[in-house]
C-alpha atoms as a PDB file:
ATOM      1  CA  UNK A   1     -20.389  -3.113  10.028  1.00  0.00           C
ATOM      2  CA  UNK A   2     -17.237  -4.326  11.799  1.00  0.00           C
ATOM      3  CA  UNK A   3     -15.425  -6.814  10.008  1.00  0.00           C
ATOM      4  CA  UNK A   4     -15.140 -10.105  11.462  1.00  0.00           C
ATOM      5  CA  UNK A   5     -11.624 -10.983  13.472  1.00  0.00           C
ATOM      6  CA  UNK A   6      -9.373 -13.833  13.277  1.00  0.00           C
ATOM      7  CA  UNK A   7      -7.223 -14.847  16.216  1.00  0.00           C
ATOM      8  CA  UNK A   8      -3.693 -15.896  14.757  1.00  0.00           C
ATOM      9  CA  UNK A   9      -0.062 -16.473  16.469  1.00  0.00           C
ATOM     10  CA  UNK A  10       3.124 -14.309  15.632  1.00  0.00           C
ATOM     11  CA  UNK A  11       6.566 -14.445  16.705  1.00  0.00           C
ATOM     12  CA  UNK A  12       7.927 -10.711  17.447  1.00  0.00           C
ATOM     13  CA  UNK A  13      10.987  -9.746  19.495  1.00  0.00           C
ATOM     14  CA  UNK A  14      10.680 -10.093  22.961  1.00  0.00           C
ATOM     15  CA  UNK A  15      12.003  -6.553  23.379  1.00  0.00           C
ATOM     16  CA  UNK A  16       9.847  -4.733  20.791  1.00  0.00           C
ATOM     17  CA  UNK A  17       6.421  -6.242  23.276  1.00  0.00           C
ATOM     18  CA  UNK A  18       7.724  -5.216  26.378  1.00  0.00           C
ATOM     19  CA  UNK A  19       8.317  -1.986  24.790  1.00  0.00           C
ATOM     20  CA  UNK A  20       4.621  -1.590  23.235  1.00  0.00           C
ATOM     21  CA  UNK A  21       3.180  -2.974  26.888  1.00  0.00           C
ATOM     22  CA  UNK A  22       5.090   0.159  28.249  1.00  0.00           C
ATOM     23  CA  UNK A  23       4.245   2.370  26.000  1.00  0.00           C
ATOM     24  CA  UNK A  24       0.075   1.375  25.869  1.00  0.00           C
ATOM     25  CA  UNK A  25       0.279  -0.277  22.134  1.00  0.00           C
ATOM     26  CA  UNK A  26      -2.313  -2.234  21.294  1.00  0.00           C
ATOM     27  CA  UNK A  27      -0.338  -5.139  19.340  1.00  0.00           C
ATOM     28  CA  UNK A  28      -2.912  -6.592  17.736  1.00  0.00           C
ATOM     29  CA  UNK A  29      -4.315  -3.048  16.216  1.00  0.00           C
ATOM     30  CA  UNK A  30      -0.470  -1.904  15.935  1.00  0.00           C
ATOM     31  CA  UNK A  31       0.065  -5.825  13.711  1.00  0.00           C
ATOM     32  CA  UNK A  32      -2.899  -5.403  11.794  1.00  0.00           C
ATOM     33  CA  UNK A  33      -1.819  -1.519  10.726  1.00  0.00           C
ATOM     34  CA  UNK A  34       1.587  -3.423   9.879  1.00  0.00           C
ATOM     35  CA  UNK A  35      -0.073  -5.376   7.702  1.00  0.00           C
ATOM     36  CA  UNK A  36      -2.701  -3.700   6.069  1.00  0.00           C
ATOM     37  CA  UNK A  37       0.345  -1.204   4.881  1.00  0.00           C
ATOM     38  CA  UNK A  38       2.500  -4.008   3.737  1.00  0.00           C
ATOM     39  CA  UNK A  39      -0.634  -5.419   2.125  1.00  0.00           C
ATOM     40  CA  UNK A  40      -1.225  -2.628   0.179  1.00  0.00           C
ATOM     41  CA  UNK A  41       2.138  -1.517  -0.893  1.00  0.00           C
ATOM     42  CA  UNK A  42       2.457  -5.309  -2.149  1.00  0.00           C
ATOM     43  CA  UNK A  43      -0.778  -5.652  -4.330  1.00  0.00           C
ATOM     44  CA  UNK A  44      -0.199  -1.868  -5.730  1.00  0.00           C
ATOM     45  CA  UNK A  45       3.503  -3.133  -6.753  1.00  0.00           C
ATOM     46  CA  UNK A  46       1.621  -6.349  -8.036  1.00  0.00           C
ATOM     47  CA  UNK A  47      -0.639  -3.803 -10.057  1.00  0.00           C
ATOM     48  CA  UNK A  48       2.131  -1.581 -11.614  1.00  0.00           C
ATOM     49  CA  UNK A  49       3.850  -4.847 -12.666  1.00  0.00           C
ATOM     50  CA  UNK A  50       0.610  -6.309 -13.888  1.00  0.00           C
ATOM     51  CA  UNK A  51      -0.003  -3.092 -16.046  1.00  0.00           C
ATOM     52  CA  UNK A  52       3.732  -2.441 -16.736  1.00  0.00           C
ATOM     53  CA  UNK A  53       3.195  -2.275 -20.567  1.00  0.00           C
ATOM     54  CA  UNK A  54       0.104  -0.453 -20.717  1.00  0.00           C
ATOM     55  CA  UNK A  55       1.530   2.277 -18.657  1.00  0.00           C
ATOM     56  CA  UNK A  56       5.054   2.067 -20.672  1.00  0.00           C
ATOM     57  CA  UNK A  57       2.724   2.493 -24.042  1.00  0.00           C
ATOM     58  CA  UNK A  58       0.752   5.333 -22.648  1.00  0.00           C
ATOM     59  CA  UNK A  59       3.621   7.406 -21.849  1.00  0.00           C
ATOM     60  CA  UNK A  60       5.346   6.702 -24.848  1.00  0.00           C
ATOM     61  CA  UNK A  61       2.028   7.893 -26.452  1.00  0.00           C
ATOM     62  CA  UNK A  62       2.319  11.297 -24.296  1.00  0.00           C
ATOM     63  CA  UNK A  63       5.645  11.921 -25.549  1.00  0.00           C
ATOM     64  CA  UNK A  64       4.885  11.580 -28.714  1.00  0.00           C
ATOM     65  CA  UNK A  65       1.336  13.638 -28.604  1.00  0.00           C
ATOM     66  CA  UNK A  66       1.267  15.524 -25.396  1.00  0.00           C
ATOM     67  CA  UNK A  67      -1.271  15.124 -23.101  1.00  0.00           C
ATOM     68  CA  UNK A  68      -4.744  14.466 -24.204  1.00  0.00           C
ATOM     69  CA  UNK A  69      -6.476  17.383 -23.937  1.00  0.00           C
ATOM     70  CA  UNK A  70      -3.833  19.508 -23.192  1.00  0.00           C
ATOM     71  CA  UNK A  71      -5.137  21.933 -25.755  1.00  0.00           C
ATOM     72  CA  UNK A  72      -8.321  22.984 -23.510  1.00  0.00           C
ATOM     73  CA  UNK A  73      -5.635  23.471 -20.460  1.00  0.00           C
ATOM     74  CA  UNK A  74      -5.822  27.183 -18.677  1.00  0.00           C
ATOM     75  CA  UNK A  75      -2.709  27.230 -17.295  1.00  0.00           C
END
């Protein structure tokens, strides 16, 4: 199911449009890919912050044990 759009107004370089006429972009697909990566690098930098001390205790807890399980490893 397509997700529902939302017309919106941006402000981009005059140049950069006229370019991505030229060139066949589709702005608002090329904006939205833009933004969805953005998007996501922001909220996984939000979670690594939000989970900054769990992740500092569980690697503190592999250096001091290994890895759990790392006794039934093949390799």
């Amino acid at each position: 199911m397509p997700m529902p759009r939302k017309s919106t107004s941006l402000s981009l370089d005059a140049d950069l449009i006229a370019r991505a006429k030229d060139a066949g972009v589709n702005l608002s697909r090329a904006a939205e890919a833009g933004i969805e990566d953005e998007v996501r690098k922001a909220e996984a930098a939000r979670w690594a912050d939000e989970n900054q001390h769990a992740i500092e205790a569980y690697n503190r807890r592999v250096e001091q044990d290994g890895l759990p399980l790392d006794a039934y490893r093949k390799w």
